[in-house]
N, C-alpha and C. Protein backbone atom coordinates (compact mmCIF):
# COMPACT_ATOMS: atom_id res chain seq x y z
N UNK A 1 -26.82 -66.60 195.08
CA UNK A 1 -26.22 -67.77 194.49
C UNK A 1 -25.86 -67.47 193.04
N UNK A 2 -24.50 -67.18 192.59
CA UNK A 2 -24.25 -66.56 191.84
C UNK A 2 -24.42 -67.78 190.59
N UNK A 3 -24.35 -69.41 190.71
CA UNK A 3 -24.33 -70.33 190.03
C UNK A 3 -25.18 -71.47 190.95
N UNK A 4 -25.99 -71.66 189.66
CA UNK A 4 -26.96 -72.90 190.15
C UNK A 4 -26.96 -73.83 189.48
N UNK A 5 -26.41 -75.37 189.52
CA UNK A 5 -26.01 -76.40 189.11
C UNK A 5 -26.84 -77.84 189.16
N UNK A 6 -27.04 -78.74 188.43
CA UNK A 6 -27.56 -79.86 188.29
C UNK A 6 -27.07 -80.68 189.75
N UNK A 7 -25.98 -80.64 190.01
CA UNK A 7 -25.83 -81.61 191.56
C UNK A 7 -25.21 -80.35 192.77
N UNK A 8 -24.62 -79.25 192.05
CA UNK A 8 -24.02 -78.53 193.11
C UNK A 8 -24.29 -76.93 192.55
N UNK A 9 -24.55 -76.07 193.77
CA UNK A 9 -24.46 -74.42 193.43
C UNK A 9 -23.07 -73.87 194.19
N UNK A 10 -23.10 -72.77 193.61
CA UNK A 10 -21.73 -72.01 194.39
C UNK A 10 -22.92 -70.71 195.05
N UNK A 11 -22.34 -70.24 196.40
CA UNK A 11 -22.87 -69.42 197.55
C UNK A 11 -22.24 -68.82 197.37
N UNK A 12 -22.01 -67.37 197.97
CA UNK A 12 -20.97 -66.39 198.54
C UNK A 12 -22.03 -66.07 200.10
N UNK A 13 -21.39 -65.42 200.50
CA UNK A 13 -21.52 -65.30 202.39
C UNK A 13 -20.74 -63.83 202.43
N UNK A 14 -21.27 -63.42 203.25
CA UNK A 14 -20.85 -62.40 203.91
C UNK A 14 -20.16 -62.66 205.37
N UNK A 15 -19.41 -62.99 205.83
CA UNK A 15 -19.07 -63.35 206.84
C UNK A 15 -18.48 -62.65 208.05
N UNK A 16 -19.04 -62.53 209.03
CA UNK A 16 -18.54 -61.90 210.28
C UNK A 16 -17.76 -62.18 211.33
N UNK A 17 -16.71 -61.87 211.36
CA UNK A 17 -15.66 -62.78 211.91
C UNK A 17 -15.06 -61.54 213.28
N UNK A 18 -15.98 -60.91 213.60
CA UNK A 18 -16.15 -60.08 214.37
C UNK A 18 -14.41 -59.22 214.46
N UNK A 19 -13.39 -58.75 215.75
CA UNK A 19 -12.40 -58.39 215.68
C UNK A 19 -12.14 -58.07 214.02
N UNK A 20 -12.03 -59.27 213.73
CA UNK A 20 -10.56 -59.84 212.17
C UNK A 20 -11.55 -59.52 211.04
N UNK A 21 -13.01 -59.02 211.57
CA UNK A 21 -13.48 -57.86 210.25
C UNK A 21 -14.87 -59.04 209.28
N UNK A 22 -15.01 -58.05 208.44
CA UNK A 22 -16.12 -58.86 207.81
C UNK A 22 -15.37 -59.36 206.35
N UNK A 23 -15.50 -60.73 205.95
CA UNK A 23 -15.02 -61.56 204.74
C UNK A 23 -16.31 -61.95 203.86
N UNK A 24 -15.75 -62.32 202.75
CA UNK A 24 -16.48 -62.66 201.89
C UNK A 24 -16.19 -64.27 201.04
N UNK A 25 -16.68 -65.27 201.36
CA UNK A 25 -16.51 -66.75 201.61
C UNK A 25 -17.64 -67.14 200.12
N UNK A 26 -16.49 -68.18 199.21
CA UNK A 26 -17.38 -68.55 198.57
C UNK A 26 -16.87 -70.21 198.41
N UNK A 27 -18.40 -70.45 198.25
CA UNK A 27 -18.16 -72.06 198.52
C UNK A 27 -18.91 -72.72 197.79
N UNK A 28 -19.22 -74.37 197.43
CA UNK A 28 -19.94 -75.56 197.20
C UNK A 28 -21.07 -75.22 197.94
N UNK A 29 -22.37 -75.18 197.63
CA UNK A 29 -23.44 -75.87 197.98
C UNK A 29 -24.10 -77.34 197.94
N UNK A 30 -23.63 -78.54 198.48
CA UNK A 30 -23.50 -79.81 198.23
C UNK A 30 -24.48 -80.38 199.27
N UNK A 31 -25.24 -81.23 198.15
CA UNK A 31 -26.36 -82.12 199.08
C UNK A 31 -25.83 -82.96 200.45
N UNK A 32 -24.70 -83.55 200.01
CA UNK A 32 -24.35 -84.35 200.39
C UNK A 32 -24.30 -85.95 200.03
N UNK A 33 -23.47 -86.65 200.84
CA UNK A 33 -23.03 -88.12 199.78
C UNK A 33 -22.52 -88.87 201.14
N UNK A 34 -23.11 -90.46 200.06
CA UNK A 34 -22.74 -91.86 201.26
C UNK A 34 -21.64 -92.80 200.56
N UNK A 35 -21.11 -93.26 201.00
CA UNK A 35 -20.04 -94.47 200.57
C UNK A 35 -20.20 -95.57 201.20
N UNK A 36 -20.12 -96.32 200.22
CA UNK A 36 -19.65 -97.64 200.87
C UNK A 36 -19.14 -98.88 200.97
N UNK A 37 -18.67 -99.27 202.23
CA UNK A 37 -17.24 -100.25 202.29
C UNK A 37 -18.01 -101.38 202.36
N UNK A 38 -18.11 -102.04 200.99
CA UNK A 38 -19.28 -103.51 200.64
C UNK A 38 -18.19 -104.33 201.20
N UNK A 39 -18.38 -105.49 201.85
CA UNK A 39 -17.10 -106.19 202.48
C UNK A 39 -17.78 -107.91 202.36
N UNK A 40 -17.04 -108.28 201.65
CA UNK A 40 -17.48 -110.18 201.51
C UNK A 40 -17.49 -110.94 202.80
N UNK A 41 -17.42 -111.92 202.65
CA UNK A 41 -17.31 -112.81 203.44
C UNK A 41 -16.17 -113.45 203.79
N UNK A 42 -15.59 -112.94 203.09
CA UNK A 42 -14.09 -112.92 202.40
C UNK A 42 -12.90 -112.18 202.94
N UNK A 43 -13.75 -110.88 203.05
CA UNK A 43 -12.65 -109.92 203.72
C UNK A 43 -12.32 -109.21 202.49
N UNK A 44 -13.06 -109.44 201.29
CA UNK A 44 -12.78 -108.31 200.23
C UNK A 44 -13.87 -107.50 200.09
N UNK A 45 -13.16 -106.26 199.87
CA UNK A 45 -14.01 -104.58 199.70
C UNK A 45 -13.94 -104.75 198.34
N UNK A 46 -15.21 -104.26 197.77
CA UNK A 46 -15.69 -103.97 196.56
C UNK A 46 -14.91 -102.78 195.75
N UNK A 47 -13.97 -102.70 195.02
CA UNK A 47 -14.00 -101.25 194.32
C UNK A 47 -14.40 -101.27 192.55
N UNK A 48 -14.55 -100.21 192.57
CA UNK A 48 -15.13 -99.48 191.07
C UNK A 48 -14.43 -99.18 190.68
N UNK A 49 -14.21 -98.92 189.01
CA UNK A 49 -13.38 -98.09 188.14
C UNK A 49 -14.09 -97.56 187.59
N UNK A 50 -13.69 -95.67 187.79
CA UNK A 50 -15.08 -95.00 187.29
C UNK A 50 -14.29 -93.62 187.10
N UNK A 51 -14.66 -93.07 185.25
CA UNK A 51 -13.61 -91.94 185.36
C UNK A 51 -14.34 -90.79 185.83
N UNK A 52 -13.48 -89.74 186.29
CA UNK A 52 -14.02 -88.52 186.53
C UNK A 52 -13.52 -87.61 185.78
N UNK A 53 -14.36 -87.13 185.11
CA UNK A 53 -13.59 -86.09 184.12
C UNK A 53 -12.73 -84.80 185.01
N UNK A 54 -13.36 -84.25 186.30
CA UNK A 54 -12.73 -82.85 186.61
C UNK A 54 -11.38 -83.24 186.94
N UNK A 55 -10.77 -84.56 186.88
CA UNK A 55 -9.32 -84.85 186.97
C UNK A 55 -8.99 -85.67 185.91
N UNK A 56 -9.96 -85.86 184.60
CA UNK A 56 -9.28 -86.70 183.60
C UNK A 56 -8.49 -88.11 183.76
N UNK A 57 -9.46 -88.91 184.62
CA UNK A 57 -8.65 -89.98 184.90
C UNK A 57 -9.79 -90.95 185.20
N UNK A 58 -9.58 -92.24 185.10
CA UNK A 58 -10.23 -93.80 185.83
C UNK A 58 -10.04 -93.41 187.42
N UNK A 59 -10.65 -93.51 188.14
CA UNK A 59 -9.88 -93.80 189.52
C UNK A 59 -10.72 -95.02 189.90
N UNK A 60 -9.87 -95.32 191.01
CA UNK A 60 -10.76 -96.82 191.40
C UNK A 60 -11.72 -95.90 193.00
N UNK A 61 -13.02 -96.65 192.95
CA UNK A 61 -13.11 -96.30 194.39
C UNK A 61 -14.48 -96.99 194.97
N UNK A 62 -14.71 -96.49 196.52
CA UNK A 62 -16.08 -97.59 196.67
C UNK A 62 -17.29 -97.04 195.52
N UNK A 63 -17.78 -97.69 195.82
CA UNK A 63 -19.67 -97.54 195.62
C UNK A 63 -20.15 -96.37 196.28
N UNK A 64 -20.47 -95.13 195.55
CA UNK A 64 -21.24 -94.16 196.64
C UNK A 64 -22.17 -93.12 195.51
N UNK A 65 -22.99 -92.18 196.46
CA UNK A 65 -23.95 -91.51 195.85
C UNK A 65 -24.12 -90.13 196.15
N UNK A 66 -24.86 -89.67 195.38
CA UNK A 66 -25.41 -88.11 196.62
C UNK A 66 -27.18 -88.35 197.06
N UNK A 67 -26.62 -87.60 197.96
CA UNK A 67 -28.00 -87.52 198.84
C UNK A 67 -29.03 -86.70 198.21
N UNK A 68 -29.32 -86.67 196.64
CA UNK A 68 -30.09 -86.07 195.81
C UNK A 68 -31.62 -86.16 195.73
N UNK A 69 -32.17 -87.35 196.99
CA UNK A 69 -33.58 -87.68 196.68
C UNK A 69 -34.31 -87.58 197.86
N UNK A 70 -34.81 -86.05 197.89
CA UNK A 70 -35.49 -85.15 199.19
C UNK A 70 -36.48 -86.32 199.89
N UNK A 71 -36.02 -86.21 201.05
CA UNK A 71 -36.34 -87.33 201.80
C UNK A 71 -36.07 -88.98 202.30
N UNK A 72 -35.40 -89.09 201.39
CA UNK A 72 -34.64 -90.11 201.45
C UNK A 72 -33.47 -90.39 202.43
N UNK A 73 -33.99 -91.66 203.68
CA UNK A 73 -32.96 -91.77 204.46
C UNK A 73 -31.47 -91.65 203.80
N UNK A 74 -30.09 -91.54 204.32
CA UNK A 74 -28.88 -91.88 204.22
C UNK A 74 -28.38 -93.43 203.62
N UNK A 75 -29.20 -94.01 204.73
CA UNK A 75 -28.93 -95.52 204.80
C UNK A 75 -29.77 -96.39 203.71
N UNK A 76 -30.77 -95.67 202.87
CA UNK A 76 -31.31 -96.37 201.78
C UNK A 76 -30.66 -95.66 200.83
N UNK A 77 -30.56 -94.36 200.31
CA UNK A 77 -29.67 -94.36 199.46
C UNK A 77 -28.45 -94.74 199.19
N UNK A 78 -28.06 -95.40 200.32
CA UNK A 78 -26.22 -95.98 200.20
C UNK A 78 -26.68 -97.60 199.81
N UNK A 79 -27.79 -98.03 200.10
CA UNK A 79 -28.23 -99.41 199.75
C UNK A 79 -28.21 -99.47 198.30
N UNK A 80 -29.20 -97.94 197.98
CA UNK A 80 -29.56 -98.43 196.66
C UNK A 80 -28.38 -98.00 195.86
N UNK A 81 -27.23 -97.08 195.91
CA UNK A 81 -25.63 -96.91 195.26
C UNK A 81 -25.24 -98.20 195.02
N UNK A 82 -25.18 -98.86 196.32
CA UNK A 82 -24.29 -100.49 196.24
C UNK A 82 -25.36 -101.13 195.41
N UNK A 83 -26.50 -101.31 195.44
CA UNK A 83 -27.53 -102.08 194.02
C UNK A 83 -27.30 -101.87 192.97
N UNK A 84 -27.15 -100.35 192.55
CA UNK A 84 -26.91 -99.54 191.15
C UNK A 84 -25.70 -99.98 190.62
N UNK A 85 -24.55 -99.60 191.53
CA UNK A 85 -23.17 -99.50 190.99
C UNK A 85 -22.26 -100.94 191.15
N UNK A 86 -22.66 -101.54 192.14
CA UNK A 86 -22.07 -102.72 192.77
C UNK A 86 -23.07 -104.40 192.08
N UNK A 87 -24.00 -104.30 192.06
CA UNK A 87 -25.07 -105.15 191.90
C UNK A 87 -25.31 -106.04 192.97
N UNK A 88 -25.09 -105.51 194.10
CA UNK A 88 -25.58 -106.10 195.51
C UNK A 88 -25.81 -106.04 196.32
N UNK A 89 -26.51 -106.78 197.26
CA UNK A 89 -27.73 -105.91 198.73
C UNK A 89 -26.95 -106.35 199.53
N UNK A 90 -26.91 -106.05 200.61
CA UNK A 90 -26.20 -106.21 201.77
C UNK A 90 -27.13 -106.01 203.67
N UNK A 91 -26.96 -106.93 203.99
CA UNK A 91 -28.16 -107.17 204.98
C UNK A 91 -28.28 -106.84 206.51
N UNK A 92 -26.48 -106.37 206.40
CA UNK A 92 -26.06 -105.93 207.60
C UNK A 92 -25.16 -104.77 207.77
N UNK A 93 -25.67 -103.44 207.69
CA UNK A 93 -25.05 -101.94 207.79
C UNK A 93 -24.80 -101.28 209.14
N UNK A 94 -23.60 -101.01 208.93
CA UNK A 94 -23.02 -100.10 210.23
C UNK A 94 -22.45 -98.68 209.66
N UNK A 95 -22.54 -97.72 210.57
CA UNK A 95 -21.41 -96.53 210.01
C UNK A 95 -20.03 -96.33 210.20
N UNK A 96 -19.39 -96.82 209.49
CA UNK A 96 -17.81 -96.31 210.03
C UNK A 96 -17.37 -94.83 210.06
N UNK A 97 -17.85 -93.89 209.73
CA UNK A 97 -17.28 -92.82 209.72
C UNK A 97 -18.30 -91.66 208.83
N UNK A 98 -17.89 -90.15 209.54
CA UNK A 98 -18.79 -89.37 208.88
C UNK A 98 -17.53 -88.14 208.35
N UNK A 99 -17.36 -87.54 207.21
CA UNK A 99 -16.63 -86.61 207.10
C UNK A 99 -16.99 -85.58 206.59
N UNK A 100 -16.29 -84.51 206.22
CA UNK A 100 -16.62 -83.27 205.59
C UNK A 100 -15.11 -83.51 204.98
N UNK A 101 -15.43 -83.73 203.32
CA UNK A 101 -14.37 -83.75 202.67
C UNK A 101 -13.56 -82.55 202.40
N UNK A 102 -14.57 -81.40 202.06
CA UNK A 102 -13.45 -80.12 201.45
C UNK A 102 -14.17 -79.05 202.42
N UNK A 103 -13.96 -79.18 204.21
CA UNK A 103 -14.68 -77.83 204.44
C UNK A 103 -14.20 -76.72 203.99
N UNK A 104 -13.31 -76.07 203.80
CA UNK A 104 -12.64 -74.96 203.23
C UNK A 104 -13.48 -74.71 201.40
N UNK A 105 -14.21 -75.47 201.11
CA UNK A 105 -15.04 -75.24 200.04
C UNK A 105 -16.26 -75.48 200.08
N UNK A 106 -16.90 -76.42 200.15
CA UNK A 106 -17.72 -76.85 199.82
C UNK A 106 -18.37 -77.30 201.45
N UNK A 107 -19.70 -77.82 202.14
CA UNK A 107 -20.45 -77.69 202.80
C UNK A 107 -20.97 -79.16 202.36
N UNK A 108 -20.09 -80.09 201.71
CA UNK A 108 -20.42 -81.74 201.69
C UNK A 108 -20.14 -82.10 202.55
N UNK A 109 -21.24 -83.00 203.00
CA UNK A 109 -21.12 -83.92 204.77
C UNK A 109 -21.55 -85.49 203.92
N UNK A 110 -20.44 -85.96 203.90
CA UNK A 110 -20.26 -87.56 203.87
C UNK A 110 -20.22 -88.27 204.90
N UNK A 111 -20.90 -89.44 204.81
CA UNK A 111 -21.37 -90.66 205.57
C UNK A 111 -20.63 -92.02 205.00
N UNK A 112 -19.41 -92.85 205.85
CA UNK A 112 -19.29 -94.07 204.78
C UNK A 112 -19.78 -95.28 206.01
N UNK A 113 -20.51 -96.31 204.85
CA UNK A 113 -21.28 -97.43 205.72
C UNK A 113 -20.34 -98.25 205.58
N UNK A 114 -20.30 -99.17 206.36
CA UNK A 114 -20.04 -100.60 205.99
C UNK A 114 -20.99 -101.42 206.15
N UNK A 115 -20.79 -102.05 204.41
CA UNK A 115 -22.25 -103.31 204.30
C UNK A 115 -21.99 -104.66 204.60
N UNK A 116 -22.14 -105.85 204.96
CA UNK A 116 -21.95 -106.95 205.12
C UNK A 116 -23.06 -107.78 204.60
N UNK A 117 -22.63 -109.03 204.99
CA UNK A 117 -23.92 -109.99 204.33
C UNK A 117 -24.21 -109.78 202.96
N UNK A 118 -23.28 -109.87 201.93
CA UNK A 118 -23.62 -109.65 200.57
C UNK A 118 -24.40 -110.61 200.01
N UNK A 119 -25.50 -110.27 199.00
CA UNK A 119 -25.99 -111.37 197.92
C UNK A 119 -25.56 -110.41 196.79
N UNK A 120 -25.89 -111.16 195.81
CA UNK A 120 -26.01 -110.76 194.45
C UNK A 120 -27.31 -110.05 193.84
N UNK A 121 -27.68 -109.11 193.20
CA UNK A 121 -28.70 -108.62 192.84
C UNK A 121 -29.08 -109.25 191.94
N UNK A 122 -30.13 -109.88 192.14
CA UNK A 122 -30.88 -110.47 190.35
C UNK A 122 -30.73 -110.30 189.20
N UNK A 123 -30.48 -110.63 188.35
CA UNK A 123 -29.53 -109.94 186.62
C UNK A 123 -30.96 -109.57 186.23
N UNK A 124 -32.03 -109.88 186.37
CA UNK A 124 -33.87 -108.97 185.65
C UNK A 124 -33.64 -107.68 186.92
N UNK A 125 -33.31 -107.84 187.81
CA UNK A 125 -33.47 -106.74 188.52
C UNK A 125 -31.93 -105.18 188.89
N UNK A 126 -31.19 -105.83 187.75
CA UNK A 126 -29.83 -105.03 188.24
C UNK A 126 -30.44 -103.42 187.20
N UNK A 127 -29.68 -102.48 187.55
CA UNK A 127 -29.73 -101.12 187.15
C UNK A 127 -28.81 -101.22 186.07
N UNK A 128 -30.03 -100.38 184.91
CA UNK A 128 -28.80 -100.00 183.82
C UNK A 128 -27.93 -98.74 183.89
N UNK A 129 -26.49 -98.75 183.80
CA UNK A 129 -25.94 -98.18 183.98
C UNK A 129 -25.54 -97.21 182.51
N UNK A 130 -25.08 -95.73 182.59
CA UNK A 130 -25.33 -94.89 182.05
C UNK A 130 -24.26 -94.05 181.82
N UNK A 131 -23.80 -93.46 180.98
CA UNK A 131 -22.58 -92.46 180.87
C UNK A 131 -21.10 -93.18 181.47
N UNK A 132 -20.57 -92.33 182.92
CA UNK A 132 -19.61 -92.68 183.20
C UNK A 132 -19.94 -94.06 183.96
N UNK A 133 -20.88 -94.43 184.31
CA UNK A 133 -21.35 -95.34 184.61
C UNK A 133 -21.05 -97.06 183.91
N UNK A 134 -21.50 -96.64 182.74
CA UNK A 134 -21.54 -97.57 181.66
C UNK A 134 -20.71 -99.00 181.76
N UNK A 135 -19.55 -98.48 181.97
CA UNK A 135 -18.52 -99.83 181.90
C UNK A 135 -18.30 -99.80 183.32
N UNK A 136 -18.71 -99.52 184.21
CA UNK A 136 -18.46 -99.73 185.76
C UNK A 136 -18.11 -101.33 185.67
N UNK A 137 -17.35 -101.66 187.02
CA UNK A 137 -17.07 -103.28 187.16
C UNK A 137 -16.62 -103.28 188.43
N UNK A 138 -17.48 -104.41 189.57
CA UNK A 138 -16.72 -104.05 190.86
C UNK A 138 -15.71 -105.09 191.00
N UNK A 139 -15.19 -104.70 191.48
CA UNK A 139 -13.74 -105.55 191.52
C UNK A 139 -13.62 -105.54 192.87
N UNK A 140 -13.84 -107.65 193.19
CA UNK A 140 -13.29 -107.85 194.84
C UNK A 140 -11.63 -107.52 195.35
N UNK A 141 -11.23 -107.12 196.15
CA UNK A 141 -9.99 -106.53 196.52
C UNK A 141 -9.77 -107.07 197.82
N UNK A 142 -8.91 -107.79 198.60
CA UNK A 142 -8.44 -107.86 199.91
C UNK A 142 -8.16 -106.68 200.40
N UNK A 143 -9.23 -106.46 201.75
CA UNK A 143 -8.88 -105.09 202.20
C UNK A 143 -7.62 -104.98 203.06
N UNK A 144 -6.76 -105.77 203.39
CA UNK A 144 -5.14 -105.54 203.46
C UNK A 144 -4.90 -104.74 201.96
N UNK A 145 -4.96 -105.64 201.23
CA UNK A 145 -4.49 -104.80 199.92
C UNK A 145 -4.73 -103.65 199.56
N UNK A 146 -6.16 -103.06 199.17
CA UNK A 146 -7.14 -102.01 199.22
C UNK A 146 -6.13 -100.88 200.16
N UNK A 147 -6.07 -101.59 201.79
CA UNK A 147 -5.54 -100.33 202.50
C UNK A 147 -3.80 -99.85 201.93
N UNK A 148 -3.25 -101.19 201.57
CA UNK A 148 -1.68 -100.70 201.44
C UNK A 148 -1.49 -100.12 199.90
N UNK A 149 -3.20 -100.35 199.19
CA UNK A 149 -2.89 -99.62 198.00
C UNK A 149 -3.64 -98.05 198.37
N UNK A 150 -3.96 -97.83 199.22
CA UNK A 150 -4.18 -96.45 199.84
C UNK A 150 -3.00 -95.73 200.67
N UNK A 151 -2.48 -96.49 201.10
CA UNK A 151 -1.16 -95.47 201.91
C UNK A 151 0.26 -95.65 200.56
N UNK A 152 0.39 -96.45 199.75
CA UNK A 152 0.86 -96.25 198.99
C UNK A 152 0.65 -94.92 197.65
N UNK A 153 -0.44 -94.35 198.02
CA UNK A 153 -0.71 -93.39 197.27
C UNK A 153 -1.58 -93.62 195.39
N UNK A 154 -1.91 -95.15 195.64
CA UNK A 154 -2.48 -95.45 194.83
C UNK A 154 -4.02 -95.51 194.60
N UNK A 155 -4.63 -95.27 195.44
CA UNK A 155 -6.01 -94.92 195.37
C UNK A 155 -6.09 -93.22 195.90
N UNK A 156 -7.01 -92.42 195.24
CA UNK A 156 -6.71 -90.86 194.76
C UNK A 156 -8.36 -90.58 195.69
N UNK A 157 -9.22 -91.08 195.56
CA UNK A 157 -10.98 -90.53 195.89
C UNK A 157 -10.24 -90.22 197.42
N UNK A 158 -10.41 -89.13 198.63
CA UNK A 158 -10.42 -89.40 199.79
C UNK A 158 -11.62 -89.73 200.30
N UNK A 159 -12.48 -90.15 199.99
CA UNK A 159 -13.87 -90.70 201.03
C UNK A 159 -13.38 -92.33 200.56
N UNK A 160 -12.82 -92.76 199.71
CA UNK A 160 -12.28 -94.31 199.59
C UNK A 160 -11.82 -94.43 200.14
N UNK A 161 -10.05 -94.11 200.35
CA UNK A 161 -8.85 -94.22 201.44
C UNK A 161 -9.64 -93.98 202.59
N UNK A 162 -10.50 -93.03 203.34
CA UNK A 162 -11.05 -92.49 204.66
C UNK A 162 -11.85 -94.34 204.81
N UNK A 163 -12.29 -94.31 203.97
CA UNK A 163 -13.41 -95.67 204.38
C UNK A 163 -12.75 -96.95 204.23
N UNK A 164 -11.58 -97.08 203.30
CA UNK A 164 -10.99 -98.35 203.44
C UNK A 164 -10.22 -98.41 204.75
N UNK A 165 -9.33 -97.63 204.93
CA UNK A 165 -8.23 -97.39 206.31
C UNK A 165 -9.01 -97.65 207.55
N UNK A 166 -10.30 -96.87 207.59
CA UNK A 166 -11.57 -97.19 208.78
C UNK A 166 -11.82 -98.44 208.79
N UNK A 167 -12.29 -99.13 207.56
CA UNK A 167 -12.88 -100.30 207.62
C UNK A 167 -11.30 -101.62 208.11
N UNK A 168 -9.82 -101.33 207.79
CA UNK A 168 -8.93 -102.24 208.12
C UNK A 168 -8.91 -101.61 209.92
N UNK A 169 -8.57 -100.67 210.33
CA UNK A 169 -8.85 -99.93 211.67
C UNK A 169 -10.01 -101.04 212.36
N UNK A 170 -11.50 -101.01 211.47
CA UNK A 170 -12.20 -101.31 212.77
C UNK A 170 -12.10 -103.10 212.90
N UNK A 171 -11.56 -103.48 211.33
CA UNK A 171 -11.69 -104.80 211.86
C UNK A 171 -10.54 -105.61 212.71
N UNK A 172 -9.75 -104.59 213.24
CA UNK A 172 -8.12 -104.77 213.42
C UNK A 172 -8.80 -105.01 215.32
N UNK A 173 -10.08 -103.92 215.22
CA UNK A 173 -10.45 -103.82 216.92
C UNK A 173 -12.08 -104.60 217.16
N UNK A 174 -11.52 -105.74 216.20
CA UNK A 174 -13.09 -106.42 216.32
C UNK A 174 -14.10 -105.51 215.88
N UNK A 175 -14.42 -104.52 215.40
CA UNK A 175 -15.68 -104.04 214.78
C UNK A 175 -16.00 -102.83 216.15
N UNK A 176 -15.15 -102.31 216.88
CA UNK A 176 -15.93 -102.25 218.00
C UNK A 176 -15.99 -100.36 217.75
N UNK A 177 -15.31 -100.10 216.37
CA UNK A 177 -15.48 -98.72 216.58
C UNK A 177 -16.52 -98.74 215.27
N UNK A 178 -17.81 -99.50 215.06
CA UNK A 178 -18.54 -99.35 214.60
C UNK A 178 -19.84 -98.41 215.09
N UNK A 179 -20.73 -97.93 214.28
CA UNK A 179 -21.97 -97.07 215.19
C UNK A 179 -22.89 -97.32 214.45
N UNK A 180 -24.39 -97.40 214.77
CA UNK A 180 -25.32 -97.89 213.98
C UNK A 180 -25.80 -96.74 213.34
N UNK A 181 -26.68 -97.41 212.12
CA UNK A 181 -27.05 -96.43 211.20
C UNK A 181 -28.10 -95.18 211.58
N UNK A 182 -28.52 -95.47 212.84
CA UNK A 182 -29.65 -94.44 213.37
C UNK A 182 -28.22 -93.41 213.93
N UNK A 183 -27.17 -93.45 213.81
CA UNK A 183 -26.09 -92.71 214.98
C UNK A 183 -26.15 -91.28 214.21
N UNK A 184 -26.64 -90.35 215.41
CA UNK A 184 -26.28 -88.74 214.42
C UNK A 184 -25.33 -88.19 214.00
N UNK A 185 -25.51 -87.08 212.77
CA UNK A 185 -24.64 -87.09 211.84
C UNK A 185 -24.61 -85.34 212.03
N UNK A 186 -23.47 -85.09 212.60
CA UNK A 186 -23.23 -83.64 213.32
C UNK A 186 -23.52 -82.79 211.86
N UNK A 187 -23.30 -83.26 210.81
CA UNK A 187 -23.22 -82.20 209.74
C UNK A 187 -24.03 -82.34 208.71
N UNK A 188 -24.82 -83.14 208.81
CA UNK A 188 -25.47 -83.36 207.86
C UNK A 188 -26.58 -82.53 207.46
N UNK A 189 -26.82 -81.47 206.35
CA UNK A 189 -28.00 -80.61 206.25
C UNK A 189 -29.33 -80.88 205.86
N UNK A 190 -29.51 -81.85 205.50
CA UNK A 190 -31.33 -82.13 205.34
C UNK A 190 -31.46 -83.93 206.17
């Protein structure tokens, strides 16, 4: 591991690709990360404005985390993202979708939930927020809107667009391509 990092390392591999010879593959070492599509009562998805420096920009996107806390189910750390970042619990979780955002790099296996049943988190009990964090603000959005500001090319995160488009998809088929949170997760490494 030629680089060892606070959330991510870089690997190299030796790779055997038998015939087509032996390669040398270097990639992300990534815990892994949950998202999620907080959805009102309303029919509005929660988004964030939150900059990321490795593209120098605000982008808007859901609520999500990495899977940084050894042992820690999936489905409580995506609870406690939407507490932290969102300031609210949600009482009824399903999975819409599991991806691998950059296999060609990196070895991140994303999970996005959809939460329902929103309350509000207690203002003595909300998380102080920190760095890029700091000025976070969730902003309710009609997920018609949300999605046509995703195929319009206006929302940039792909685990957002993947989870908003899913979340207009499943409610388009009654919910029925939902899976529960116990549902296995082909890629997931710990």
């Amino acid at each position: 591991m030629p680089f060892q990092g606070r959330i991510v390392d870089v690997a190299i591999d030796e790779v055997d690709l038998g015939e087509a010879g032996v390669v040398r593959r270097e990639y992300t070492n990534h815990p892994g990360s949950v998202i999620v599509v907080a959805l009102d009562d309303d029919d509005n998805v929660l988004l964030l404005r939150q900059y990321r420096h490795p593209v120098g920009a605000f982008l808007w996107e859901l609520p999500a985390g990495l899977l940084d806390i050894d042992g820690e189910d999936p489905h409580i750390a995506a609870a406690r993202e939407l507490a932290e970042e969102a300031d609210v619990h949600a009482a009824r979780w399903d999975v819409l979708l599991d991806l691998l955002p950059s296999p060609g790099g990196s070895n991140e296996a994303a999970r996005v939930y959809l939460a329902r049943d929103l309350t509000p988190v207690p203002e003595h009990e909300r998380h102080l927020r920190e760095a890029e964090e700091a000025d976070m603000v969730a902003v309710p959005v009609p997920l018609e809107d949300a999605a046509a500001l995703a195929l319009a090319g206006r929302l940039h995160n792909g685990q957002t667009v993947s989870g908003i488009l899913a979340a207009a998809i499943g409610r388009a088929s009654s919910w029925k391509t939902l899976r529960p949170i116990t549902a296995p997760w082909e890629y997931r490494r710990n």
